[in-house]
N, C-alpha and C. Protein backbone atom coordinates (compact mmCIF):
# COMPACT_ATOMS: atom_id res chain seq x y z
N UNK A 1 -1.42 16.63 26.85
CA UNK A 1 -1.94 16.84 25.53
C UNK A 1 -3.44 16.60 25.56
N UNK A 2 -4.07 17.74 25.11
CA UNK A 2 -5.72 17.41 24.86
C UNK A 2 -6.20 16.98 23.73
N UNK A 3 -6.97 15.69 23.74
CA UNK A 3 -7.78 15.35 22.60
C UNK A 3 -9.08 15.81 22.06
N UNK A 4 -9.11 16.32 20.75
CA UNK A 4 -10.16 16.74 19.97
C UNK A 4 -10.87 15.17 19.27
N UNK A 5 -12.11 15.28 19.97
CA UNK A 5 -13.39 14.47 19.37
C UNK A 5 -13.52 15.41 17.89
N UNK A 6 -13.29 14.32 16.59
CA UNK A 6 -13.39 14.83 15.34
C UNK A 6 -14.41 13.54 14.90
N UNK A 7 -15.20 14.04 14.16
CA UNK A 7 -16.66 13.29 13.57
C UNK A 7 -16.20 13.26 12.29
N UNK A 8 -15.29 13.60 11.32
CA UNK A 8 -15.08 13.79 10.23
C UNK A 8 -15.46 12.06 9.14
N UNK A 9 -14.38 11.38 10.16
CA UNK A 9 -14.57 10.28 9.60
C UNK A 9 -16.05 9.56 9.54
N UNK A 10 -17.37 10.18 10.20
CA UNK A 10 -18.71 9.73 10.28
C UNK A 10 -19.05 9.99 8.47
N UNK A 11 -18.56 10.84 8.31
CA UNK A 11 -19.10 11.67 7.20
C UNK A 11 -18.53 10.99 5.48
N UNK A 12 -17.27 10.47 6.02
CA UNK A 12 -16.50 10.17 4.59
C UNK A 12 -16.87 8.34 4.23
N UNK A 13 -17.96 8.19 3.96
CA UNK A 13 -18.35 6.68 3.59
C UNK A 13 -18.10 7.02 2.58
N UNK A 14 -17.36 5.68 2.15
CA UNK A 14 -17.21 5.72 0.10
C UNK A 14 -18.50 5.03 0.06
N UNK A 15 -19.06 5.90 -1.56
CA UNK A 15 -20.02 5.26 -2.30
C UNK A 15 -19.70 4.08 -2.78
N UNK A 16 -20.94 4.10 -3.19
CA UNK A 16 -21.20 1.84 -3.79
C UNK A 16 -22.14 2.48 -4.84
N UNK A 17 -21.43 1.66 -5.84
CA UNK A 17 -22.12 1.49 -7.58
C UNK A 17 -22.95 -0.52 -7.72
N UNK A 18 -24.39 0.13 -7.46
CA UNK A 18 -25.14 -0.80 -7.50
C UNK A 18 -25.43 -1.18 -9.15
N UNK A 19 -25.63 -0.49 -10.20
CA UNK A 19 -25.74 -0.66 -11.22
C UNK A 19 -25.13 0.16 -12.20
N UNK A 20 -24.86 -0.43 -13.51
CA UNK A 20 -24.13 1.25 -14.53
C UNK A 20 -25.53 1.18 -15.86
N UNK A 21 -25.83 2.63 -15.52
CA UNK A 21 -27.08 2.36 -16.51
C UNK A 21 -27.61 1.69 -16.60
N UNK A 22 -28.67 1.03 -17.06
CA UNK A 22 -29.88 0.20 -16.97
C UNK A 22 -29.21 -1.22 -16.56
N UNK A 23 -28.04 -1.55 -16.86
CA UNK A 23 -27.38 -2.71 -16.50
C UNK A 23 -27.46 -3.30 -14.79
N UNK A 24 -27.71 -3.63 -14.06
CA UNK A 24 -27.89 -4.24 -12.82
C UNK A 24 -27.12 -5.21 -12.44
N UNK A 25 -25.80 -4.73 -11.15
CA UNK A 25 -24.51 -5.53 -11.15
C UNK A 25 -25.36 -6.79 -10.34
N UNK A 26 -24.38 -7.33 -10.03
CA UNK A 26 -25.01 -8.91 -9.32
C UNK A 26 -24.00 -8.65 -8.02
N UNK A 27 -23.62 -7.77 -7.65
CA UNK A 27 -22.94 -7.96 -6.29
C UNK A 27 -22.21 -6.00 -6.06
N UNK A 28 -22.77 -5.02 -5.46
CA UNK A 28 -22.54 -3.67 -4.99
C UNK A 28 -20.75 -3.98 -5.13
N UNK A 29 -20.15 -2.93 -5.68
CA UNK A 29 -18.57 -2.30 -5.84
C UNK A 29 -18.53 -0.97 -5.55
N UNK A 30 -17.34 -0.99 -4.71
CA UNK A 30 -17.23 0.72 -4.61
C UNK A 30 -16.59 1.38 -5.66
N UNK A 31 -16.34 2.74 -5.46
CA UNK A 31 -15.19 3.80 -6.67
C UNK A 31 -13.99 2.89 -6.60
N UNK A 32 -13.44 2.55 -5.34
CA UNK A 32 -12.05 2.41 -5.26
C UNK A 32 -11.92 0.91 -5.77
N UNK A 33 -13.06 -0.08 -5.60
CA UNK A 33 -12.66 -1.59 -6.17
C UNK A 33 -12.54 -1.25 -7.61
N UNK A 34 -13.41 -0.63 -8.34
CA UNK A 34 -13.85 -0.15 -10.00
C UNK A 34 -12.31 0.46 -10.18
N UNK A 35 -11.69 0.93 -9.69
CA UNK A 35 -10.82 1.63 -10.05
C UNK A 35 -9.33 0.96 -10.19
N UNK A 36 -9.29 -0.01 -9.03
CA UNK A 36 -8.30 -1.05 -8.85
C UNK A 36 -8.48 -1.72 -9.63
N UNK A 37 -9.91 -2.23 -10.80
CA UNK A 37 -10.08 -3.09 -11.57
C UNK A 37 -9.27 -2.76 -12.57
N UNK A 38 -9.80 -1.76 -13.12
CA UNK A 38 -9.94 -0.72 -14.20
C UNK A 38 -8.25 -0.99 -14.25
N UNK A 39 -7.46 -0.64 -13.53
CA UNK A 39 -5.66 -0.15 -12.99
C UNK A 39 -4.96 -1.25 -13.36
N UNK A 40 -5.60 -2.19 -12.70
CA UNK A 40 -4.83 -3.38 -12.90
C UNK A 40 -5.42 -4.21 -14.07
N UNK A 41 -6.05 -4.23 -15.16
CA UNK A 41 -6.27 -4.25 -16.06
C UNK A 41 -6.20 -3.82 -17.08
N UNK A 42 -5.70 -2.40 -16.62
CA UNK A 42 -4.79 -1.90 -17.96
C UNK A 42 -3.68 -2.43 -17.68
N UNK A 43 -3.13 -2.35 -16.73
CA UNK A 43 -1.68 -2.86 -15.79
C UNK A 43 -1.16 -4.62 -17.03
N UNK A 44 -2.21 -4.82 -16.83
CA UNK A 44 -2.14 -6.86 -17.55
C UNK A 44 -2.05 -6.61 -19.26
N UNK A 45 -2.89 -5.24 -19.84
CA UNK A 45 -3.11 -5.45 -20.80
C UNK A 45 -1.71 -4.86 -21.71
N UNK A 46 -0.75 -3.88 -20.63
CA UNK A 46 0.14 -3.34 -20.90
C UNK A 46 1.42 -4.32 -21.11
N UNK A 47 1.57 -4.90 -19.63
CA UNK A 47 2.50 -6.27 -19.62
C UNK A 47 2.23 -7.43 -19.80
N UNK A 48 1.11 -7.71 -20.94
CA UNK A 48 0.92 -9.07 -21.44
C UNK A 48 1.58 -9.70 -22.03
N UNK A 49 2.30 -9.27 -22.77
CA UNK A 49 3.84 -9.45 -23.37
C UNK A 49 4.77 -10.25 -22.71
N UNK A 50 5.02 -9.92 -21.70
CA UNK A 50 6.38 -9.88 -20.68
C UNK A 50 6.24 -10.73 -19.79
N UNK A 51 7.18 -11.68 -19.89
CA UNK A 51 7.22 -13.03 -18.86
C UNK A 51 6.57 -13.03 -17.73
N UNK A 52 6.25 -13.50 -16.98
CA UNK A 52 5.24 -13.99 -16.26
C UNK A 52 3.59 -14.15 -16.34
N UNK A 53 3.36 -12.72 -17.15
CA UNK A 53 2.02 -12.77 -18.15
C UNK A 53 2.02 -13.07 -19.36
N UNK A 54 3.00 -13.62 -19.83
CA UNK A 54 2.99 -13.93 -21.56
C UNK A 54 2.82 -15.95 -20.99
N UNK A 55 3.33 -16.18 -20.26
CA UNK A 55 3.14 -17.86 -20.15
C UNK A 55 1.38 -18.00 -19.88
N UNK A 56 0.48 -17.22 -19.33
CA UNK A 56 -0.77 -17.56 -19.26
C UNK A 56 -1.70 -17.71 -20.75
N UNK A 57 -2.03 -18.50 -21.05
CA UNK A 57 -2.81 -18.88 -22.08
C UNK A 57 -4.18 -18.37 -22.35
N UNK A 58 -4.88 -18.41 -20.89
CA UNK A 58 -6.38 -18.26 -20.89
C UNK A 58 -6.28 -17.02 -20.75
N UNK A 59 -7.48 -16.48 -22.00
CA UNK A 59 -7.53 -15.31 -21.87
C UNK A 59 -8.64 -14.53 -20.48
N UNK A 60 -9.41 -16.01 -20.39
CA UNK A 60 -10.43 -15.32 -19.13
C UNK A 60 -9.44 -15.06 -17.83
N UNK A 61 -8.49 -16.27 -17.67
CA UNK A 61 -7.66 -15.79 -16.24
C UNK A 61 -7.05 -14.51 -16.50
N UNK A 62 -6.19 -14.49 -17.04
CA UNK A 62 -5.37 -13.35 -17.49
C UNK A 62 -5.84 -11.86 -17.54
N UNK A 63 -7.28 -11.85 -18.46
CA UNK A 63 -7.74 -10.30 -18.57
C UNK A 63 -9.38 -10.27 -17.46
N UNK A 64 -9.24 -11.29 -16.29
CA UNK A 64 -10.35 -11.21 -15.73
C UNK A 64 -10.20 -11.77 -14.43
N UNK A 65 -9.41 -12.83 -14.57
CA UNK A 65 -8.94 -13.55 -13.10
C UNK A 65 -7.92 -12.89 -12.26
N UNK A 66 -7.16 -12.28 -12.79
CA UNK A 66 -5.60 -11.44 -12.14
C UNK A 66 -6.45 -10.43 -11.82
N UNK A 67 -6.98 -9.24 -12.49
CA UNK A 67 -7.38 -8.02 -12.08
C UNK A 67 -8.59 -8.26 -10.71
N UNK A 68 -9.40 -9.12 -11.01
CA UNK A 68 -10.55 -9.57 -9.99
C UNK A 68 -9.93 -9.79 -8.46
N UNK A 69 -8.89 -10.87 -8.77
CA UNK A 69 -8.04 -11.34 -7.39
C UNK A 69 -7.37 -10.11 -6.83
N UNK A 70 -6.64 -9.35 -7.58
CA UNK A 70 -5.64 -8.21 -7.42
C UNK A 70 -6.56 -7.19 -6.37
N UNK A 71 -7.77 -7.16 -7.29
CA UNK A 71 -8.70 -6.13 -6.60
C UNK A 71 -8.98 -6.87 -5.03
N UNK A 72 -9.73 -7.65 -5.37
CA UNK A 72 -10.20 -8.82 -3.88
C UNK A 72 -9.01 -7.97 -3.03
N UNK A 73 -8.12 -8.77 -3.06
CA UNK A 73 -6.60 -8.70 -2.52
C UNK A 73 -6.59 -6.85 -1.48
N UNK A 74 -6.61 -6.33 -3.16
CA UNK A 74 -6.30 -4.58 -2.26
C UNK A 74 -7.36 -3.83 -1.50
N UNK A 75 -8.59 -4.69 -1.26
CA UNK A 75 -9.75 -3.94 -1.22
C UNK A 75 -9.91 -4.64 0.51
N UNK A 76 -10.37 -6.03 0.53
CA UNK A 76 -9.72 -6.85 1.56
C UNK A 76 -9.02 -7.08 2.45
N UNK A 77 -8.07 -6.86 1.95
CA UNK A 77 -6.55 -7.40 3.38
C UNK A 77 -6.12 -6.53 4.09
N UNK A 78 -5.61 -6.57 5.45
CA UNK A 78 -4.91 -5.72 5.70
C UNK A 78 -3.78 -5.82 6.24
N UNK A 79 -2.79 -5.26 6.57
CA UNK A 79 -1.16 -5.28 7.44
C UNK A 79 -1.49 -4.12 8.38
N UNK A 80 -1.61 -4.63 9.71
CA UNK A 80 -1.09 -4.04 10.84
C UNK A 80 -2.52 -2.73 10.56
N UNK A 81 -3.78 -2.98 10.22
CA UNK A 81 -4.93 -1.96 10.22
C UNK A 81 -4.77 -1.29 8.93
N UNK A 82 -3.57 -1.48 7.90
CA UNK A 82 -3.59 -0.90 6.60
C UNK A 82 -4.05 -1.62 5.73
N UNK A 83 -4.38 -0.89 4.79
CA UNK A 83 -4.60 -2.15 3.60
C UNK A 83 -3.29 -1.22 2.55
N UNK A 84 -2.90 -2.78 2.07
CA UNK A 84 -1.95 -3.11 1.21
C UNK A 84 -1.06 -2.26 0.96
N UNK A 85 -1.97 -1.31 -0.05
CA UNK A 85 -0.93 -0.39 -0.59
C UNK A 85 -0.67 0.88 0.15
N UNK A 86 -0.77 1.25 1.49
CA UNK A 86 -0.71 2.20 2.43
C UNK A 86 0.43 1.27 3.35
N UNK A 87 0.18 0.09 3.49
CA UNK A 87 1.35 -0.51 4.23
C UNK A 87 3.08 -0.49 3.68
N UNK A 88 2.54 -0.74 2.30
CA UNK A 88 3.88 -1.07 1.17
C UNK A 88 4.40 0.63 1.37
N UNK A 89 3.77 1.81 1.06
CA UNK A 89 4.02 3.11 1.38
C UNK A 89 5.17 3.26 2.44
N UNK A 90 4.24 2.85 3.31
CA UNK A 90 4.92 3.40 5.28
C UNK A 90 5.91 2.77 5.10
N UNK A 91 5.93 1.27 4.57
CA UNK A 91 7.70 0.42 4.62
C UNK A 91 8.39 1.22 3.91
N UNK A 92 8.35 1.00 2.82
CA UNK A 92 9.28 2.31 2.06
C UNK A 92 9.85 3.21 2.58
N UNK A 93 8.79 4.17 2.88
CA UNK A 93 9.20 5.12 3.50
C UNK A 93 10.22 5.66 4.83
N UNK A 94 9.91 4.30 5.71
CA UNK A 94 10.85 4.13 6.51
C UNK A 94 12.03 3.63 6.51
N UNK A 95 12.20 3.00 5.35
CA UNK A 95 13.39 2.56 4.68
C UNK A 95 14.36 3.78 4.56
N UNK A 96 13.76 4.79 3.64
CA UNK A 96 14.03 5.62 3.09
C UNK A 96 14.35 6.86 4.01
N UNK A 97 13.67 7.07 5.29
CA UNK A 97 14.06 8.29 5.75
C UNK A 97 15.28 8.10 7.17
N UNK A 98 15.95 9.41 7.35
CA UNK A 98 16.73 9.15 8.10
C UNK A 98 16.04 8.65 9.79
N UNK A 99 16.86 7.92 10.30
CA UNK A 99 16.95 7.65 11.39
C UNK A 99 16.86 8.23 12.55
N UNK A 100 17.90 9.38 13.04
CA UNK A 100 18.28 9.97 13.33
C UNK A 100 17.68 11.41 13.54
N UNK A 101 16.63 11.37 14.45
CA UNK A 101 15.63 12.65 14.38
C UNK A 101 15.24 13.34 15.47
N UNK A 102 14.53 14.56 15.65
CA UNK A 102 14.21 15.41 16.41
C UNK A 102 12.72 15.61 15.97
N UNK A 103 11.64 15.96 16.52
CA UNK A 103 10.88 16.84 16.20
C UNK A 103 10.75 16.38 14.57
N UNK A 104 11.00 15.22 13.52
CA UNK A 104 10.38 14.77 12.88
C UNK A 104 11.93 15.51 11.51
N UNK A 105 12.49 16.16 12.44
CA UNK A 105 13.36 16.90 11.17
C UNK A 105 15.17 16.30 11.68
N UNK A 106 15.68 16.06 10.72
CA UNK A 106 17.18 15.24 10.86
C UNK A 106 18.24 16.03 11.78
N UNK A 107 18.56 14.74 12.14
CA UNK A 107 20.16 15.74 13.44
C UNK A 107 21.27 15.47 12.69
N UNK A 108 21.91 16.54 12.58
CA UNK A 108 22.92 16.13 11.84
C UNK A 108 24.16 16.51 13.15
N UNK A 109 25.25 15.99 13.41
CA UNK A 109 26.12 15.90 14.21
C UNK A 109 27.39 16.69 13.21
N UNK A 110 27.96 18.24 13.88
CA UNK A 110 28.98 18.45 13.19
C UNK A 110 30.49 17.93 13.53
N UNK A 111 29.77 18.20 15.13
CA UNK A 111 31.95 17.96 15.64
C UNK A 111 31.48 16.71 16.09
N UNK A 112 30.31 15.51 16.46
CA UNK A 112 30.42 14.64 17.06
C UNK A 112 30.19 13.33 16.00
N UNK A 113 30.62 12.59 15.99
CA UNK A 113 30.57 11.09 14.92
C UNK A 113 30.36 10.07 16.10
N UNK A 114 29.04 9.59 15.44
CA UNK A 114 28.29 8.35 15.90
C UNK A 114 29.37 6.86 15.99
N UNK A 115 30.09 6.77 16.45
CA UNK A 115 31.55 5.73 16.35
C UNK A 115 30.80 4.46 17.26
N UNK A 116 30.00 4.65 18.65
CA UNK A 116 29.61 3.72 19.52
C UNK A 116 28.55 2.78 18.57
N UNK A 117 29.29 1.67 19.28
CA UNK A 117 27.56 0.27 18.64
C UNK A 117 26.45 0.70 19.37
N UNK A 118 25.13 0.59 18.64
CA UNK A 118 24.09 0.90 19.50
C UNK A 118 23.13 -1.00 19.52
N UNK A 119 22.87 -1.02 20.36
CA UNK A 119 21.80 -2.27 20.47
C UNK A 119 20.88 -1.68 20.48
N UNK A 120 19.71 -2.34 19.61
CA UNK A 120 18.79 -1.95 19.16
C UNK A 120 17.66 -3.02 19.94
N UNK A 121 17.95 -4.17 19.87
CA UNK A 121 16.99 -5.46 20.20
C UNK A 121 18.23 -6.16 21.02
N UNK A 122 18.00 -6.26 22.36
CA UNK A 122 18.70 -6.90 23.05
C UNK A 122 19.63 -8.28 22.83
N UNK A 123 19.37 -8.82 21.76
CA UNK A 123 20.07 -10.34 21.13
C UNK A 123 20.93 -9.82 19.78
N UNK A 124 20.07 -8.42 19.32
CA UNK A 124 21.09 -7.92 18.10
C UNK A 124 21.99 -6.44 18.52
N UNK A 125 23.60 -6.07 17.91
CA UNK A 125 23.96 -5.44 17.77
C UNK A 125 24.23 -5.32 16.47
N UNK A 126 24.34 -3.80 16.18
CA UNK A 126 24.42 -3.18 15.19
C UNK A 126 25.80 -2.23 14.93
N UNK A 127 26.98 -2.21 14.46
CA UNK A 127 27.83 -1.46 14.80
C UNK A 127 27.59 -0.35 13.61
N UNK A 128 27.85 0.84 13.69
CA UNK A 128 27.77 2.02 12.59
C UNK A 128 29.64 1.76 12.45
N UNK A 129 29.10 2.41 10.64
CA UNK A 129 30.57 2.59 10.13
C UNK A 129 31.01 4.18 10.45
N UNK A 130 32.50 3.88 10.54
CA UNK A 130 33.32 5.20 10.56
C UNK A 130 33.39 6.26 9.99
């Protein structure tokens, strides 16, 4: 298999919002932190109501401390070179799709039924049902 040198990713820097109108932030945010703010702050203002956000009192934690951290959090961290919500995705997803594959598309077995245990991790077996 030959590899293609692609530069694409040189090119795709997210912008940074240094100020909004004459206003002058005290610390550069990108689209995507502003946006996670923005999300999860409607997100708080929607389920403020509803137990776990109805026991917070302060209105600064609540409509300023959760969305701030939330953002920190998704903007920040990562799992395995992802950040957050691209990791939570791929789990899912692998949850969700079949096992059992070729070329990325499902095998389905007509005359043959998977009946044998397969070991997967040498200390675990797994038996399939009938």
């Amino acid at each position: 298999m030959k590899k293609l040198k692609s530069y694409t990713s040189i090119w795709s820097v997210e912008k940074v919002i240094y100020a909004i109108n004459d206003f002058k932030l005290p610390f550069p945010i990108t689209f995507s932190q502003m946006a996670w703010f923005v999300s999860s702050l409607f997100i708080v203002m929607l389920l403020g109501d509803l137990p776990p956000l109805s026991f917070i009192d302060g209105a600064l934690l609540k409509y300023v401390g959760i969305p701030v951290s939330l953002t920190w959090f998704m903007s920040q961290k990562t799992f395995d070179g992802k950040k957050p919500y691209r990791f939570i995705q791929t789990t899912i997803t692998y949850f969700f799709r079949p096992k059992v594959t070729y070329a990325g598309k499902i095998v389905k077995f007509e005359k043959e039924s998977m009946n044998q245990d397969t070991t997967i991790v040498r200390s675990e077996l797994i038996e399939l049902p009938n």
